[in-house]
C-alpha atoms as a PDB file:
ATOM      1  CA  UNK A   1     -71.087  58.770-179.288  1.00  0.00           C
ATOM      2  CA  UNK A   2     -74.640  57.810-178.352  1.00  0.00           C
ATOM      3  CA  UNK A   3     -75.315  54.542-178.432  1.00  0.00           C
ATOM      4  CA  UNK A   4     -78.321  51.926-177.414  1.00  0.00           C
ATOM      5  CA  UNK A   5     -75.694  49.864-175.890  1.00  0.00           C
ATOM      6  CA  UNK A   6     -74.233  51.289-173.420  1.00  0.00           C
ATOM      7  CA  UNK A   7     -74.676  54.384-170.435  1.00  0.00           C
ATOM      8  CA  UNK A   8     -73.259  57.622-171.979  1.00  0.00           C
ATOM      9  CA  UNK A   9     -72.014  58.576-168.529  1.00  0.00           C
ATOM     10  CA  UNK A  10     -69.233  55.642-168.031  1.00  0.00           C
ATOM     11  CA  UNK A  11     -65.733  57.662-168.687  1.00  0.00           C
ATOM     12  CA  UNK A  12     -62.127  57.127-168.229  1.00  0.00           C
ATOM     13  CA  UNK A  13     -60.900  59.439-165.567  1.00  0.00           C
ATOM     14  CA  UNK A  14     -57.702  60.782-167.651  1.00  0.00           C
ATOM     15  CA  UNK A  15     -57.318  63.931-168.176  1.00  0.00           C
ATOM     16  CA  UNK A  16     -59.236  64.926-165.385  1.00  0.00           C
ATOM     17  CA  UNK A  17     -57.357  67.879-163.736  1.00  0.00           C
ATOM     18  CA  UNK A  18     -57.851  70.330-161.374  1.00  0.00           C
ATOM     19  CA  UNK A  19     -60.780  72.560-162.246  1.00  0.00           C
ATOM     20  CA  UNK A  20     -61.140  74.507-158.557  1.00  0.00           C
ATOM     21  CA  UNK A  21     -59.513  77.514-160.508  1.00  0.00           C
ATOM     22  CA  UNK A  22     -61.577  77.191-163.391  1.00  0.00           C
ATOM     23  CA  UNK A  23     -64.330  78.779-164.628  1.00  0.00           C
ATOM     24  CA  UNK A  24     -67.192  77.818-166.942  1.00  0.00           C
ATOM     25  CA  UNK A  25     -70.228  79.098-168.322  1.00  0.00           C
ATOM     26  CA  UNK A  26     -73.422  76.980-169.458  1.00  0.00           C
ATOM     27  CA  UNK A  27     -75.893  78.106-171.920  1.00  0.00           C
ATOM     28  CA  UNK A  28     -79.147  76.566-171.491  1.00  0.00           C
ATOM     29  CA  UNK A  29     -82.266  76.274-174.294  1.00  0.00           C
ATOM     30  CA  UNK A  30     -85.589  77.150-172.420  1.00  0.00           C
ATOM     31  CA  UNK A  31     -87.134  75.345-174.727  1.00  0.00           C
ATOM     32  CA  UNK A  32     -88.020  71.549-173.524  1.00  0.00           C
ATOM     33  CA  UNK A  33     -87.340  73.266-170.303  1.00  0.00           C
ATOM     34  CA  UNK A  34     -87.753  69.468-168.221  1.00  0.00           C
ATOM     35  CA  UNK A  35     -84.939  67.737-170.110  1.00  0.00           C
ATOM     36  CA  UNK A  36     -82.715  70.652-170.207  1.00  0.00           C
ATOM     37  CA  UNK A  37     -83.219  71.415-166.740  1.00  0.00           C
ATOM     38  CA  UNK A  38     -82.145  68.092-166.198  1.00  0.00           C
ATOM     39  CA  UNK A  39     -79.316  68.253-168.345  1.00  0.00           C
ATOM     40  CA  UNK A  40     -78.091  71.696-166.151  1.00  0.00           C
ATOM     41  CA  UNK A  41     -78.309  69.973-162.685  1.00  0.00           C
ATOM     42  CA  UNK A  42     -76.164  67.318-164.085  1.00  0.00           C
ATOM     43  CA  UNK A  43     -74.265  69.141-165.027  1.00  0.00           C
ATOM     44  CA  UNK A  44     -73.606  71.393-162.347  1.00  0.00           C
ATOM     45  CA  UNK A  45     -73.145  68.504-160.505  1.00  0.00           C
ATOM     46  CA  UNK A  46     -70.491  67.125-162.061  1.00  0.00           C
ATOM     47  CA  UNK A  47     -68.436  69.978-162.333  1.00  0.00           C
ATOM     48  CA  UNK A  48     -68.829  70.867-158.480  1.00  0.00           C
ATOM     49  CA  UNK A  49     -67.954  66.880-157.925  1.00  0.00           C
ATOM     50  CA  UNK A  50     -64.504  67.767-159.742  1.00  0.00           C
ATOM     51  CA  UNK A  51     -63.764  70.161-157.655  1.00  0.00           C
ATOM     52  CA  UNK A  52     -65.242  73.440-159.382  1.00  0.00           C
ATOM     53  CA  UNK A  53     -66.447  76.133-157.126  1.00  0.00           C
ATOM     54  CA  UNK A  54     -70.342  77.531-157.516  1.00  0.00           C
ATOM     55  CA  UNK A  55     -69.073  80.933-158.148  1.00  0.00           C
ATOM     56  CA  UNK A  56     -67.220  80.005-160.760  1.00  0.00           C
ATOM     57  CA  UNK A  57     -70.391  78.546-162.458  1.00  0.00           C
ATOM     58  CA  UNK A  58     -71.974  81.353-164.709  1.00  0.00           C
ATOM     59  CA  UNK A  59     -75.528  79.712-166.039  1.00  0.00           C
ATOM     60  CA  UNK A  60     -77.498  81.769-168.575  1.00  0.00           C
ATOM     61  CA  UNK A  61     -80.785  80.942-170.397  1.00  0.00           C
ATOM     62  CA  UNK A  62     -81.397  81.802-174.124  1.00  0.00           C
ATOM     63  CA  UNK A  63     -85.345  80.961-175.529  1.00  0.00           C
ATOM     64  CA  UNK A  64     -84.167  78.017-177.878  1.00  0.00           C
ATOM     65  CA  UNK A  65     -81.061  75.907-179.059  1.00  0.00           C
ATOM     66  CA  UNK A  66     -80.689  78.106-182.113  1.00  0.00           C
ATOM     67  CA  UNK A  67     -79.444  80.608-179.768  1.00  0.00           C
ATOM     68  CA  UNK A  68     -76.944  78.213-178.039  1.00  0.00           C
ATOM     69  CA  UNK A  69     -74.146  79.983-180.162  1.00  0.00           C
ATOM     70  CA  UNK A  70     -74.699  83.709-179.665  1.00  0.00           C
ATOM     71  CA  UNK A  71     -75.283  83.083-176.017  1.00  0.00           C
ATOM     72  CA  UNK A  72     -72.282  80.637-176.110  1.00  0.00           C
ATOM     73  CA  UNK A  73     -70.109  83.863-177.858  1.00  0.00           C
ATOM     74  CA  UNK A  74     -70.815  86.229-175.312  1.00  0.00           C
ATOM     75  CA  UNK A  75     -69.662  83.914-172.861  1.00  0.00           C
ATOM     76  CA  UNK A  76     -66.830  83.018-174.726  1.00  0.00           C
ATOM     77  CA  UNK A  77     -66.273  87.087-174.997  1.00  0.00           C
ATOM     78  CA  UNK A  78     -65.318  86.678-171.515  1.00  0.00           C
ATOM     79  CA  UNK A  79     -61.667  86.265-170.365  1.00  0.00           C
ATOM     80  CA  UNK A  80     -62.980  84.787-167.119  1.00  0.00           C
ATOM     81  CA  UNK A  81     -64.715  82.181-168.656  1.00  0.00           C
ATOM     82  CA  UNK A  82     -62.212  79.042-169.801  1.00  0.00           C
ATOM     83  CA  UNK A  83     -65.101  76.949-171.320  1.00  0.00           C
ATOM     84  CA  UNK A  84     -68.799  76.744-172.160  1.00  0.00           C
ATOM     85  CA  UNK A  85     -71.028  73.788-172.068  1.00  0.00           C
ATOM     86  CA  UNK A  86     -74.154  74.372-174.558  1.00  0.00           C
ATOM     87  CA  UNK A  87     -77.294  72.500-173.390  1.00  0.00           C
ATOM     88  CA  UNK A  88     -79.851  72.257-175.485  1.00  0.00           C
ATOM     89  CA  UNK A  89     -83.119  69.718-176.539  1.00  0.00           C
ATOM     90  CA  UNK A  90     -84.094  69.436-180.351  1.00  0.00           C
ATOM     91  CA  UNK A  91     -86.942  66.722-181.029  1.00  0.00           C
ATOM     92  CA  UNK A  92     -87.656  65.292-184.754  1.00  0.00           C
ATOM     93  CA  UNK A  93     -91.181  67.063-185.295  1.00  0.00           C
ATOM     94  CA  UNK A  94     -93.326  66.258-188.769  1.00  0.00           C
ATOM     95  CA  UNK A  95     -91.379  69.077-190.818  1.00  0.00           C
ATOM     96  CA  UNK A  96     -87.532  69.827-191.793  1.00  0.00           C
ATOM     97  CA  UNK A  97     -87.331  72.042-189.370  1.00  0.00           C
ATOM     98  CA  UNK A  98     -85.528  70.171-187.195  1.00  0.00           C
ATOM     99  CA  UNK A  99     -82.659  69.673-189.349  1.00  0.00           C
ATOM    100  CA  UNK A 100     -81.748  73.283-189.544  1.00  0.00           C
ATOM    101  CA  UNK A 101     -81.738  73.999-186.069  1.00  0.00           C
ATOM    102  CA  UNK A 102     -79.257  70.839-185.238  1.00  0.00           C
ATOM    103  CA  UNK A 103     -77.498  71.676-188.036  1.00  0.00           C
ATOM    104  CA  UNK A 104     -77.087  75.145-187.182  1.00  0.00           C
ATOM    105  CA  UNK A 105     -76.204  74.865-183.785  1.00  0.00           C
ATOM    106  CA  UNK A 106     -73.698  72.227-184.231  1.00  0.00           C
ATOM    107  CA  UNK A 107     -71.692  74.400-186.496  1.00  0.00           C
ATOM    108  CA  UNK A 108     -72.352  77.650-184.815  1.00  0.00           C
ATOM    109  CA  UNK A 109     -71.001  75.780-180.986  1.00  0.00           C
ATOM    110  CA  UNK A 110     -68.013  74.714-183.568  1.00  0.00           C
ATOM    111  CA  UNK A 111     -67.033  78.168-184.773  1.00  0.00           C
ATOM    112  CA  UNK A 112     -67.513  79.574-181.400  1.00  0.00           C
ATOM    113  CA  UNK A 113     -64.469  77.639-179.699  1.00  0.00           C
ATOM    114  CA  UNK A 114     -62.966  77.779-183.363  1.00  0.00           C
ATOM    115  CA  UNK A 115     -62.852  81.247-182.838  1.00  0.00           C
ATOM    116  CA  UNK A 116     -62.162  81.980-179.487  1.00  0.00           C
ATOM    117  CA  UNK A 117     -59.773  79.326-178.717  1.00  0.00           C
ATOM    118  CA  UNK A 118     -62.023  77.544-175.834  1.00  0.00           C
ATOM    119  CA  UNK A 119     -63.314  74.550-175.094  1.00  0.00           C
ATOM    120  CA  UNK A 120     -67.191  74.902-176.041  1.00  0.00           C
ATOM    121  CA  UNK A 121     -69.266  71.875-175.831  1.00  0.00           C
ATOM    122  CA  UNK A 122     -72.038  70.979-177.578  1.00  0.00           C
ATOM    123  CA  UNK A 123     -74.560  69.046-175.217  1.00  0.00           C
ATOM    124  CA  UNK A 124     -77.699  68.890-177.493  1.00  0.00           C
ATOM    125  CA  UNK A 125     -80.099  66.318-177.231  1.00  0.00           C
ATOM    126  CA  UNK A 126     -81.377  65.638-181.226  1.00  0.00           C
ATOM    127  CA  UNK A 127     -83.933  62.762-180.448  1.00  0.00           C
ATOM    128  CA  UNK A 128     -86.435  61.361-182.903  1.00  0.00           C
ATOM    129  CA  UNK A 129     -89.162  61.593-179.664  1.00  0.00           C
ATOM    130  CA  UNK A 130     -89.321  63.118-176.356  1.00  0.00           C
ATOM    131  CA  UNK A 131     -88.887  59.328-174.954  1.00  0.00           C
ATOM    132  CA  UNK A 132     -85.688  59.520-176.492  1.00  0.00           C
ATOM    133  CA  UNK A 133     -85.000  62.474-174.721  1.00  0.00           C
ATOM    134  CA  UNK A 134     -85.739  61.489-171.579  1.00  0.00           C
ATOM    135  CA  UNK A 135     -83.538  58.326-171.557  1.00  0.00           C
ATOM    136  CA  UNK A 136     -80.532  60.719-172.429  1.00  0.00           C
ATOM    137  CA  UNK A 137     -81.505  63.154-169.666  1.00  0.00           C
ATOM    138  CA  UNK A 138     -81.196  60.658-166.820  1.00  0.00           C
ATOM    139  CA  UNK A 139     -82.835  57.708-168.077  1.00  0.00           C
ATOM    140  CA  UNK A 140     -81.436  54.309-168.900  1.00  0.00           C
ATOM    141  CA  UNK A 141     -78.699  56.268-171.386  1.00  0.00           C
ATOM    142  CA  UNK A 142     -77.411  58.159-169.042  1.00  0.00           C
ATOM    143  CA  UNK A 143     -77.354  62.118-168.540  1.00  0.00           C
ATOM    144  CA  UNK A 144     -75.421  64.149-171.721  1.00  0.00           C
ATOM    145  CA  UNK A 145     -74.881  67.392-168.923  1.00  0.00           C
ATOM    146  CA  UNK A 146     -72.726  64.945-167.496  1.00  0.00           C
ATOM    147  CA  UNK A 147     -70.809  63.654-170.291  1.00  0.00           C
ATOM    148  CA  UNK A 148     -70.524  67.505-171.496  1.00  0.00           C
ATOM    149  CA  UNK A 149     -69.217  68.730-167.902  1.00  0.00           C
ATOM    150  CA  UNK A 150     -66.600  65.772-168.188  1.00  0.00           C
ATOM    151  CA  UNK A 151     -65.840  66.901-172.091  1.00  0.00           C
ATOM    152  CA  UNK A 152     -65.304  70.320-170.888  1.00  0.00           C
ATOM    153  CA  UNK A 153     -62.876  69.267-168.008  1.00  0.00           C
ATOM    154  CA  UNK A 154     -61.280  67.286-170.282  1.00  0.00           C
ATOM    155  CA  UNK A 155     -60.066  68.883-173.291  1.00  0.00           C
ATOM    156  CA  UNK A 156     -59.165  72.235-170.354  1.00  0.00           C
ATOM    157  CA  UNK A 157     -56.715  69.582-170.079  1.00  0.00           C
ATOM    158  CA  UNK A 158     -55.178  69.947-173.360  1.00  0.00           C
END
């Protein structure tokens, strides 16, 4: 979906229903703690600006995006819970390394709502720089905690 051309966070409202009953957990990478900090107040934001109540918010940390998915499973563990936004930064470094961890966390947020029958969103940054990063973290391409909160509302809707 990303795109040089155009702000992530412009969105059709439909499907945008009532979330003040909802609940949702976020699971946020410590690591690039700036951008995904900023990616978790947008987040937060958005949700609460669709009518979601704090207290129905449940925010935990996990050390890196690899552990995005196990952190995204217990919340998904939860009946409480009726969807998880994963927020996460991974920046291109000099080795392959980089390519594993998207990878893995792409199809380990998959096989989480796969398995548990919830909407679980992947809202990982995989930038070449941290540049990149920042434009996709409230910069001129928008903010992807945004465009996740509005993914989760939306497919609650289906």
């Amino acid at each position: 979906m990303a795109s040089n051309l155009k702000n992530l966070n412009q969105y059709s409202d439909r499907n945008l229903l009532n979330i003040a009953d909802k609940r949702f957990g976020i699971v946020v990478s410590e690591w690039n703690h700036d951008i995904t900090e900023t990616l978790l107040k947008s987040a937060v934001e958005t949700l609460k600006y669709h009518g979601a109540v704090s207290s129905h918010i449940k925010i935990i940390y996990v050390p890196g995006s690899f552990e995005l998915c196990l952190g995204a499973q217990k919340l998904a563990e939860k009946k409480k819970i009726d969807a998880i936004i994963c927020l996460g930064c991974i920046i291109q470094g000099e080795t392959r390394h980089f390519e594993f961890i998207a990878q893995a966390v792409a199809n380990g947020v998959t096989q989480v709502g796969l398995k548990y029958d919830k909407p679980v969103i992947f809202g990982v940054l995989t930038t070449d720089n941290l540049e990149q990063a920042k434009q996709r973290a409230g910069g001129e391409h928008g903010n992807k905690g945004e465009e996740a909160a509005i993914t989760a509302i939306k497919m609650l809707a289906i």
